[in-house]
PDB file of N, CA and C in Angstrom:
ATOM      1  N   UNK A   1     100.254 199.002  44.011  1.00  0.00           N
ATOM      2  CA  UNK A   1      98.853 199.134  43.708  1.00  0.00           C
ATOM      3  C   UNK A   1      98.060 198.196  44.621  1.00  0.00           C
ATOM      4  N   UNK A   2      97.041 198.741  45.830  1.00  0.00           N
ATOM      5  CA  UNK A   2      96.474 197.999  46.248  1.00  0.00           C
ATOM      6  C   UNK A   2      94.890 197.955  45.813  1.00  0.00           C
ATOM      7  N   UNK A   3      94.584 196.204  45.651  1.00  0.00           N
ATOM      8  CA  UNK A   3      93.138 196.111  45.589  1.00  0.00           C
ATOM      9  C   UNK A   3      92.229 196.639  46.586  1.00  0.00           C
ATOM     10  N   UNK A   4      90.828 196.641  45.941  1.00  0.00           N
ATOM     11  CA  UNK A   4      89.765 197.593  46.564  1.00  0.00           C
ATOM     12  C   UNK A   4      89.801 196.322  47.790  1.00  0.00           C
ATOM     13  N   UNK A   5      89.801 195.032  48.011  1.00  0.00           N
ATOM     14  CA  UNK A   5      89.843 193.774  49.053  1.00  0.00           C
ATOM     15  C   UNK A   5      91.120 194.636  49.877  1.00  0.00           C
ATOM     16  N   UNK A   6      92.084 194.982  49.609  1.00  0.00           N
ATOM     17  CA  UNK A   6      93.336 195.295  50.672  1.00  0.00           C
ATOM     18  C   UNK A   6      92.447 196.662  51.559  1.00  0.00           C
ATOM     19  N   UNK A   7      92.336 197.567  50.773  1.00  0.00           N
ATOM     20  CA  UNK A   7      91.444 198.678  51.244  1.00  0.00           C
ATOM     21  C   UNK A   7      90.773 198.278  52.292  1.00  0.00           C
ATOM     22  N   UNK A   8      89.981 197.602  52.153  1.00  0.00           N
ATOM     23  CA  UNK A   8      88.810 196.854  52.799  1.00  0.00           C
ATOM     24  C   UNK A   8      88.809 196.264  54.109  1.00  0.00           C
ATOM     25  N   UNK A   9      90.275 195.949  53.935  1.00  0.00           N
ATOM     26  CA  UNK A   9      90.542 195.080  55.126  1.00  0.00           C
ATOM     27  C   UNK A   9      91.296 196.188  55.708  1.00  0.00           C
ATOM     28  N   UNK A  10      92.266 197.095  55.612  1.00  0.00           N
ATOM     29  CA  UNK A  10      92.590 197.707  55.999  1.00  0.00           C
ATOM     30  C   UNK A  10      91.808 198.626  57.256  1.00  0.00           C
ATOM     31  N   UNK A  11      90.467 198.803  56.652  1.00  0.00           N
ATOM     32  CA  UNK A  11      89.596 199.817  57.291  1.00  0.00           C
ATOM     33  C   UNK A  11      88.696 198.640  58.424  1.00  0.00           C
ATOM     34  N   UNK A  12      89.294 197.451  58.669  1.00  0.00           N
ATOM     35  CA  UNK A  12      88.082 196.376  59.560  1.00  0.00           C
ATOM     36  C   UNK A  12      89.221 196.482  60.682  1.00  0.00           C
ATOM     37  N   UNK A  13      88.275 196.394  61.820  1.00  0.00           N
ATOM     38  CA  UNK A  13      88.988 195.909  63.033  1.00  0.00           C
ATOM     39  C   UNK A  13      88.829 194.423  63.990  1.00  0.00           C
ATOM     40  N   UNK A  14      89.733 193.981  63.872  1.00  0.00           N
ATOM     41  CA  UNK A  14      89.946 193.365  63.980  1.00  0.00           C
ATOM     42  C   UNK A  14      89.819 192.222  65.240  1.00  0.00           C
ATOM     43  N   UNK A  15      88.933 191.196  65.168  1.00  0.00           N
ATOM     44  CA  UNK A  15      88.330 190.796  66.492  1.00  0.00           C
ATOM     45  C   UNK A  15      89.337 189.372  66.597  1.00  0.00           C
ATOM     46  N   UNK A  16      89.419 189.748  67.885  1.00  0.00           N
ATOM     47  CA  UNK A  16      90.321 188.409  68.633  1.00  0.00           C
ATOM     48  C   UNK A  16      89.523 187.165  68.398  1.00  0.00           C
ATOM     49  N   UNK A  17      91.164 186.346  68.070  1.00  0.00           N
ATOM     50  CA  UNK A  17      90.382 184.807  67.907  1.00  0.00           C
ATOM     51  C   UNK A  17      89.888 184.382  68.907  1.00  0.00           C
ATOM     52  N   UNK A  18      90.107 184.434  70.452  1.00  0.00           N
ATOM     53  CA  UNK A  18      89.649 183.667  71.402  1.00  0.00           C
ATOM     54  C   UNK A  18      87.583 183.975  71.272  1.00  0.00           C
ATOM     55  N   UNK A  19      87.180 185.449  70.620  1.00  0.00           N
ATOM     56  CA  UNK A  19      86.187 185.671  71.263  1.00  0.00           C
ATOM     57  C   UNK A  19      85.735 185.002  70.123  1.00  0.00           C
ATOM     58  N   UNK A  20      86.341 184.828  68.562  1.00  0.00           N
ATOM     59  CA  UNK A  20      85.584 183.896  67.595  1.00  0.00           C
ATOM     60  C   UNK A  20      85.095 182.251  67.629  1.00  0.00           C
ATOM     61  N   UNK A  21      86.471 182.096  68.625  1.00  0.00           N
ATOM     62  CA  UNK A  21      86.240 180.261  69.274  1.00  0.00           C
ATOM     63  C   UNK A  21      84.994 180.073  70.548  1.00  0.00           C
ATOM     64  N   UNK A  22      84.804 181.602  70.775  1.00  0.00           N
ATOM     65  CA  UNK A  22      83.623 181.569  72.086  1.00  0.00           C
ATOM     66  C   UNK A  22      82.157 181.382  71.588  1.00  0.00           C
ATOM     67  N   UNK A  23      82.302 182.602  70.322  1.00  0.00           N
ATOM     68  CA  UNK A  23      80.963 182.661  69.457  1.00  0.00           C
ATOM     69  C   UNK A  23      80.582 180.756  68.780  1.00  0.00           C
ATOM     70  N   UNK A  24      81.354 180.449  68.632  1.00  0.00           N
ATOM     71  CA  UNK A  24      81.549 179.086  67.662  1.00  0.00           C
ATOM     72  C   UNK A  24      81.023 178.068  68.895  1.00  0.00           C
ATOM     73  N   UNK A  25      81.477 178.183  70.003  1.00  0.00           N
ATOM     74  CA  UNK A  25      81.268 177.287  70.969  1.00  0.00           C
ATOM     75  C   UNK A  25      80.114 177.496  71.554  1.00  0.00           C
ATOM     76  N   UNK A  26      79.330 178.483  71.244  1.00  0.00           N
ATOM     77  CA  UNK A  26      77.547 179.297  72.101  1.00  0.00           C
ATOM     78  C   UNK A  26      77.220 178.564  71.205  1.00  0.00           C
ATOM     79  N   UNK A  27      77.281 179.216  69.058  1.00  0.00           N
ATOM     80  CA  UNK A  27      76.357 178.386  68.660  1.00  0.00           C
ATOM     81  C   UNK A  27      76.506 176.899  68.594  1.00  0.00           C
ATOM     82  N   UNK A  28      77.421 176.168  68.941  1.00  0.00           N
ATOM     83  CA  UNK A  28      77.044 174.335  68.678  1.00  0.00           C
ATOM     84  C   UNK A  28      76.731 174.351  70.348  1.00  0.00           C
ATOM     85  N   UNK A  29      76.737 174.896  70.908  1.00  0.00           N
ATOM     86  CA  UNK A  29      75.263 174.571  72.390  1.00  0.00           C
ATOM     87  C   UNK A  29      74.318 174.934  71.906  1.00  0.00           C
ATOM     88  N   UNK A  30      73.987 176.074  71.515  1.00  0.00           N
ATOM     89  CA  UNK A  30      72.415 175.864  71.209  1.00  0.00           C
ATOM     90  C   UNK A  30      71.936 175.100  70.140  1.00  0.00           C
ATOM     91  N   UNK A  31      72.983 174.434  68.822  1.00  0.00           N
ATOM     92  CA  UNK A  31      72.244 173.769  68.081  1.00  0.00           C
ATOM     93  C   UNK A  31      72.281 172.196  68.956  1.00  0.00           C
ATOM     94  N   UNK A  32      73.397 171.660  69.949  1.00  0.00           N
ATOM     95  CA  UNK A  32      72.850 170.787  70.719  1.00  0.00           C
ATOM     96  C   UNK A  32      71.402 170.920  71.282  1.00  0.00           C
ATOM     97  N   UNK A  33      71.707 172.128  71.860  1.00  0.00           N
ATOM     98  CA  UNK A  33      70.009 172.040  72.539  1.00  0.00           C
ATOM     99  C   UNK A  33      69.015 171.903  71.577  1.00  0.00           C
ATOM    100  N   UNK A  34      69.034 172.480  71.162  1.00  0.00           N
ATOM    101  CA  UNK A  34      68.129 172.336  69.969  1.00  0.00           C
ATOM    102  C   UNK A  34      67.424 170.848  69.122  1.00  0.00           C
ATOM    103  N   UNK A  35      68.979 169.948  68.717  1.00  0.00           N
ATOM    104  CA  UNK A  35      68.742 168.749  68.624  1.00  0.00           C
ATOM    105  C   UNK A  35      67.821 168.065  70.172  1.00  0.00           C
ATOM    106  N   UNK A  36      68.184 168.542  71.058  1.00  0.00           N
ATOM    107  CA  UNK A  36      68.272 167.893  72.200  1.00  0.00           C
ATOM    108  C   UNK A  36      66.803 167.426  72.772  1.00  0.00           C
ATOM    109  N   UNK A  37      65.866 169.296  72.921  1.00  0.00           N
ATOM    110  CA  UNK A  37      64.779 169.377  72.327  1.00  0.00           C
ATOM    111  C   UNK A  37      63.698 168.727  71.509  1.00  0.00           C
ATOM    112  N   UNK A  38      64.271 168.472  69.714  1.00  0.00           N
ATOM    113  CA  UNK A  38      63.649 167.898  68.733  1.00  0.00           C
ATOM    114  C   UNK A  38      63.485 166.454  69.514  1.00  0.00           C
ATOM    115  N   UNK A  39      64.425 165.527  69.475  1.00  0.00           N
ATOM    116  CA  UNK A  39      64.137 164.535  70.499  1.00  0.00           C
ATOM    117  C   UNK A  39      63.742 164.536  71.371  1.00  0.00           C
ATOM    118  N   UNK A  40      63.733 164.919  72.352  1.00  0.00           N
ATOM    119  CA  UNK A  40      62.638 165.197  73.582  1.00  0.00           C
ATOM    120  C   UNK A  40      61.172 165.348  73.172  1.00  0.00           C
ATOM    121  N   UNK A  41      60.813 165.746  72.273  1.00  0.00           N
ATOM    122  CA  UNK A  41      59.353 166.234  71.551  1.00  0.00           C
ATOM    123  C   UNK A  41      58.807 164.733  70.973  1.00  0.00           C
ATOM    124  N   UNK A  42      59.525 164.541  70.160  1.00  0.00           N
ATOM    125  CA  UNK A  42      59.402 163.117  69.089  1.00  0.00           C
ATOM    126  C   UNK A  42      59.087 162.112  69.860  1.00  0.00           C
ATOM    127  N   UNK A  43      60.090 162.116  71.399  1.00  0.00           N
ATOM    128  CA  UNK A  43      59.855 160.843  71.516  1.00  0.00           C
ATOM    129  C   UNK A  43      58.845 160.846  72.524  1.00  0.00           C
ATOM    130  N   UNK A  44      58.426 162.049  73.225  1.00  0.00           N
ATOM    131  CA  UNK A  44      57.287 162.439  73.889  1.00  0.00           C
ATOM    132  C   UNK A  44      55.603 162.401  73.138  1.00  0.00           C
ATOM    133  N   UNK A  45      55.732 162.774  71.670  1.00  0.00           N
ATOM    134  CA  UNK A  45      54.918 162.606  71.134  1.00  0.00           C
ATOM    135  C   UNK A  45      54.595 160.651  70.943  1.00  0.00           C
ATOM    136  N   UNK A  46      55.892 160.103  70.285  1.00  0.00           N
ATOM    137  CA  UNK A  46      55.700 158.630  70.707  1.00  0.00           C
ATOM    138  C   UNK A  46      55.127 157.872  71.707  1.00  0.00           C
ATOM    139  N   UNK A  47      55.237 158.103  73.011  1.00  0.00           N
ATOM    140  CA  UNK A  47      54.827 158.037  73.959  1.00  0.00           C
ATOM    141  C   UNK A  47      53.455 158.191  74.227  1.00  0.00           C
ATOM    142  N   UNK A  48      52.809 160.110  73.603  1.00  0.00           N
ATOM    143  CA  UNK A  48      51.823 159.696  73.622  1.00  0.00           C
ATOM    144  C   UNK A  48      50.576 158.534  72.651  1.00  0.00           C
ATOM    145  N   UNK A  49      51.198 158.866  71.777  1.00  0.00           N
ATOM    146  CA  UNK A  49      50.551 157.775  70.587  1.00  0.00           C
ATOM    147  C   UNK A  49      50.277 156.654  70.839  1.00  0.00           C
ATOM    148  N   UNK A  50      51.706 156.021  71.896  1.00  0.00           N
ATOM    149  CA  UNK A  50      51.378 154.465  72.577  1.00  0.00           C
ATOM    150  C   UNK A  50      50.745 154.279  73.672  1.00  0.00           C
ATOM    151  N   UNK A  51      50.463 155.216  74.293  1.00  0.00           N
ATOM    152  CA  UNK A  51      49.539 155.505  75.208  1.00  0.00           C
ATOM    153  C   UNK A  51      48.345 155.692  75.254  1.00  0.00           C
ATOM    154  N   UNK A  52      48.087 156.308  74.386  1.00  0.00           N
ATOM    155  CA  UNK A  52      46.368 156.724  73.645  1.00  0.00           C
ATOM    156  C   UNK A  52      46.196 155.619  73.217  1.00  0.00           C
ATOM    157  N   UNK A  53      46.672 154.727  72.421  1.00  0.00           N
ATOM    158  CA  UNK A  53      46.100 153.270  72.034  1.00  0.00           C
ATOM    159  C   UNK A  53      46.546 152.129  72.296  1.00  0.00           C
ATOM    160  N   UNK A  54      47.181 152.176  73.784  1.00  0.00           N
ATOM    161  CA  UNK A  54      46.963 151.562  74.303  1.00  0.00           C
ATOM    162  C   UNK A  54      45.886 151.153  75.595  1.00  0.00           C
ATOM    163  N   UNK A  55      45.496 152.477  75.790  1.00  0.00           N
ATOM    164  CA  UNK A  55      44.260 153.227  76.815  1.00  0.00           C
ATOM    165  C   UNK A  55      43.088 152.959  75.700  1.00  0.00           C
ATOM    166  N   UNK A  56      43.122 152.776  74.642  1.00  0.00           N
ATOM    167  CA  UNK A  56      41.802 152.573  73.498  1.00  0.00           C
ATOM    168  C   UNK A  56      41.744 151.350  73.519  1.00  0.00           C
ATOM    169  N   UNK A  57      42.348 150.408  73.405  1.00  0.00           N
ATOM    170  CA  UNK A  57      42.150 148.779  73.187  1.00  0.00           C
ATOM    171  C   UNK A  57      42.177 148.453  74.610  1.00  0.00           C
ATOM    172  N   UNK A  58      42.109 148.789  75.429  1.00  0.00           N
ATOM    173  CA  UNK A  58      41.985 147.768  76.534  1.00  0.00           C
ATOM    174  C   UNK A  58      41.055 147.063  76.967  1.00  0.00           C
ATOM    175  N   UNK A  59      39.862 147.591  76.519  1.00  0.00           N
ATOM    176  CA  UNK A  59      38.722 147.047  76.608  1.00  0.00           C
ATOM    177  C   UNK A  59      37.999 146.067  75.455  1.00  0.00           C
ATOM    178  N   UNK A  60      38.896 145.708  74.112  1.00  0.00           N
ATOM    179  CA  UNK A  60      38.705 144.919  73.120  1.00  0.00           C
ATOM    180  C   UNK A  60      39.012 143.686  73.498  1.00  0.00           C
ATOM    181  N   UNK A  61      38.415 143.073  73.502  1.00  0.00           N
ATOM    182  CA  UNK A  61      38.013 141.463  73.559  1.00  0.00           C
ATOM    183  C   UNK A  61      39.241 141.031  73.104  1.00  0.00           C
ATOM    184  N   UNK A  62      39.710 139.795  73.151  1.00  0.00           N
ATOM    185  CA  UNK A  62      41.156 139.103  72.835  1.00  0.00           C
ATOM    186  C   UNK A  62      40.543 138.259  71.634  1.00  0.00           C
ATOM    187  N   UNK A  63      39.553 137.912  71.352  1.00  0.00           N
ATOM    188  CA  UNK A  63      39.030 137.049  70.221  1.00  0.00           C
ATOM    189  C   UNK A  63      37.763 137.471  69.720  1.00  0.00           C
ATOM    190  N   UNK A  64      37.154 137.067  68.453  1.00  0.00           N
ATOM    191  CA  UNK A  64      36.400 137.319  67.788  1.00  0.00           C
ATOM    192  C   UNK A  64      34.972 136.561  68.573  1.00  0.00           C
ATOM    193  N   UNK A  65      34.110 137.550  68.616  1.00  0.00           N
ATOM    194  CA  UNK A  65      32.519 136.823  69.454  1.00  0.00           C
ATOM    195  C   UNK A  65      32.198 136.413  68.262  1.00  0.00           C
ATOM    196  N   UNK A  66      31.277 135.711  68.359  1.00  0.00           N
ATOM    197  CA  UNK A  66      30.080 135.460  67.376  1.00  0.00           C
ATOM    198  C   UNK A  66      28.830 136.387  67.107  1.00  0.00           C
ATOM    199  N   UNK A  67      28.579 136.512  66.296  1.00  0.00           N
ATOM    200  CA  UNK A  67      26.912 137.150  66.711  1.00  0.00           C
ATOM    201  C   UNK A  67      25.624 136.584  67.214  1.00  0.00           C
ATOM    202  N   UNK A  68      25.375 137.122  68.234  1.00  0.00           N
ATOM    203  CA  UNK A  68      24.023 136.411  68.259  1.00  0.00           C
ATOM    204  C   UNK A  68      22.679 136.909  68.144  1.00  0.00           C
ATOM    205  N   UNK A  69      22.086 135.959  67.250  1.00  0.00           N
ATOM    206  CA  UNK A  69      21.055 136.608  67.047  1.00  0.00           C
ATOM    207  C   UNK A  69      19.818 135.959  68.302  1.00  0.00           C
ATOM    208  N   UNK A  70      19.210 137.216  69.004  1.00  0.00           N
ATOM    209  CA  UNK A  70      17.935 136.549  69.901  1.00  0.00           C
ATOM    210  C   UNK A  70      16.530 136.008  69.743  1.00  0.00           C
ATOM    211  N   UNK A  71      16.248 136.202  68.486  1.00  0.00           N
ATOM    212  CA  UNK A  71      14.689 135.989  68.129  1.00  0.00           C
ATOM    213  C   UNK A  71      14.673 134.787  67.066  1.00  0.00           C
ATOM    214  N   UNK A  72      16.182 134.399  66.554  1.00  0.00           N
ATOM    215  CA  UNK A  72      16.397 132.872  65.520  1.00  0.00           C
ATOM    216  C   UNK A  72      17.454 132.033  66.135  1.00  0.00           C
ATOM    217  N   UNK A  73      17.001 130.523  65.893  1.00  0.00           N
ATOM    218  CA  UNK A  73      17.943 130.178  66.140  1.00  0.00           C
ATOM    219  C   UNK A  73      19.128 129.427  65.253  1.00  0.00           C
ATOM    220  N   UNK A  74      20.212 129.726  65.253  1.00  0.00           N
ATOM    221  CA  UNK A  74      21.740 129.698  64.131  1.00  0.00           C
ATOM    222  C   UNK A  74      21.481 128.718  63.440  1.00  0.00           C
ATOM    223  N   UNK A  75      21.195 127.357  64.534  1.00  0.00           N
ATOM    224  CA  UNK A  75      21.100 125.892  63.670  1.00  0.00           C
ATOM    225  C   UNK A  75      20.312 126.011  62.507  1.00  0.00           C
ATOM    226  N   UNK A  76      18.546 126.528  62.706  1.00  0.00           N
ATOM    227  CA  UNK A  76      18.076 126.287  61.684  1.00  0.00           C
ATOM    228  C   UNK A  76      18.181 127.778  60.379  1.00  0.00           C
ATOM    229  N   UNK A  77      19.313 128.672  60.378  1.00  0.00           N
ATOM    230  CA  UNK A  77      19.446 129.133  59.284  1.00  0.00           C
ATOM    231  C   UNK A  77      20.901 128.415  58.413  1.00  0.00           C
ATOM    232  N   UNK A  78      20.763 127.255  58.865  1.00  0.00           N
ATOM    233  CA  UNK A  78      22.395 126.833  58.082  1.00  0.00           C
ATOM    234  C   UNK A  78      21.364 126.116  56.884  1.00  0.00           C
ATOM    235  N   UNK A  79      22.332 125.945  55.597  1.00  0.00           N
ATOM    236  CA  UNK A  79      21.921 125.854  54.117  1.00  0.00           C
ATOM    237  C   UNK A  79      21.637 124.152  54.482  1.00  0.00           C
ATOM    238  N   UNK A  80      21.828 123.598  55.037  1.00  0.00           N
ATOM    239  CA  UNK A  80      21.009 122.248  54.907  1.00  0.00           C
ATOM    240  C   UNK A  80      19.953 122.279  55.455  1.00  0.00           C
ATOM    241  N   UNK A  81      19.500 122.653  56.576  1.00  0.00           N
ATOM    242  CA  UNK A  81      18.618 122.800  57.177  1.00  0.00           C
ATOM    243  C   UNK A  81      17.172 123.216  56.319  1.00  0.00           C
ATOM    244  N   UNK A  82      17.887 124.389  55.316  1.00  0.00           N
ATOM    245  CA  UNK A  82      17.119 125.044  55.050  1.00  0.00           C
ATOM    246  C   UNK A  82      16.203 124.786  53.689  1.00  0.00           C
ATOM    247  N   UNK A  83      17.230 123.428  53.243  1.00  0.00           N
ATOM    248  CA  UNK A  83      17.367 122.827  51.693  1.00  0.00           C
ATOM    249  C   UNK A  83      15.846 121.443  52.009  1.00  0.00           C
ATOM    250  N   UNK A  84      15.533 121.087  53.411  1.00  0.00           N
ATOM    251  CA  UNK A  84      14.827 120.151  53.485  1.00  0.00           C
ATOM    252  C   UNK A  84      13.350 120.743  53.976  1.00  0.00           C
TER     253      UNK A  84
END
């Protein structure tokens, strides 16, 4: 008595292992490439990110200015000054 699975197989033809180790070996190249790609992107996008702000700050001052004001002068708005 054979199962409907023996049947089954009976009626498949049958593909050589070498061409199954070929198929197996195409797809892990393209999922290399693929990885290969994703990194290439990421770290290209990184790149630009450090680039864009680093091209944005270049022109920021290294320390904090003061404000100045032109029409008062600083000394006489300080709280002692202002107390007499």
């Amino acid at each position: 008595m054979t199962t409907r699975q023996d049947d089954a197989r009976q009626g498949e033809t049958m593909v050589p292992e070498a061409f199954m180790q070929g198929v197996w070996a195409r797809v892990a190249q393209l999922a290399e490439a693929a990885e290969r790609r994703r990194r290439t992107g990421l770290l290209m996008g990184m790149v630009t990110v450090a680039l864009g702000a680093g091209f944005a700050t270049i022109e920021a001052p290294a320390h904090a200015d003061q404000p100045r004001y032109g029409l008062v002068d600083v000394a006489a708005l300080s709280p002692s000054t202002l107390l007499r």
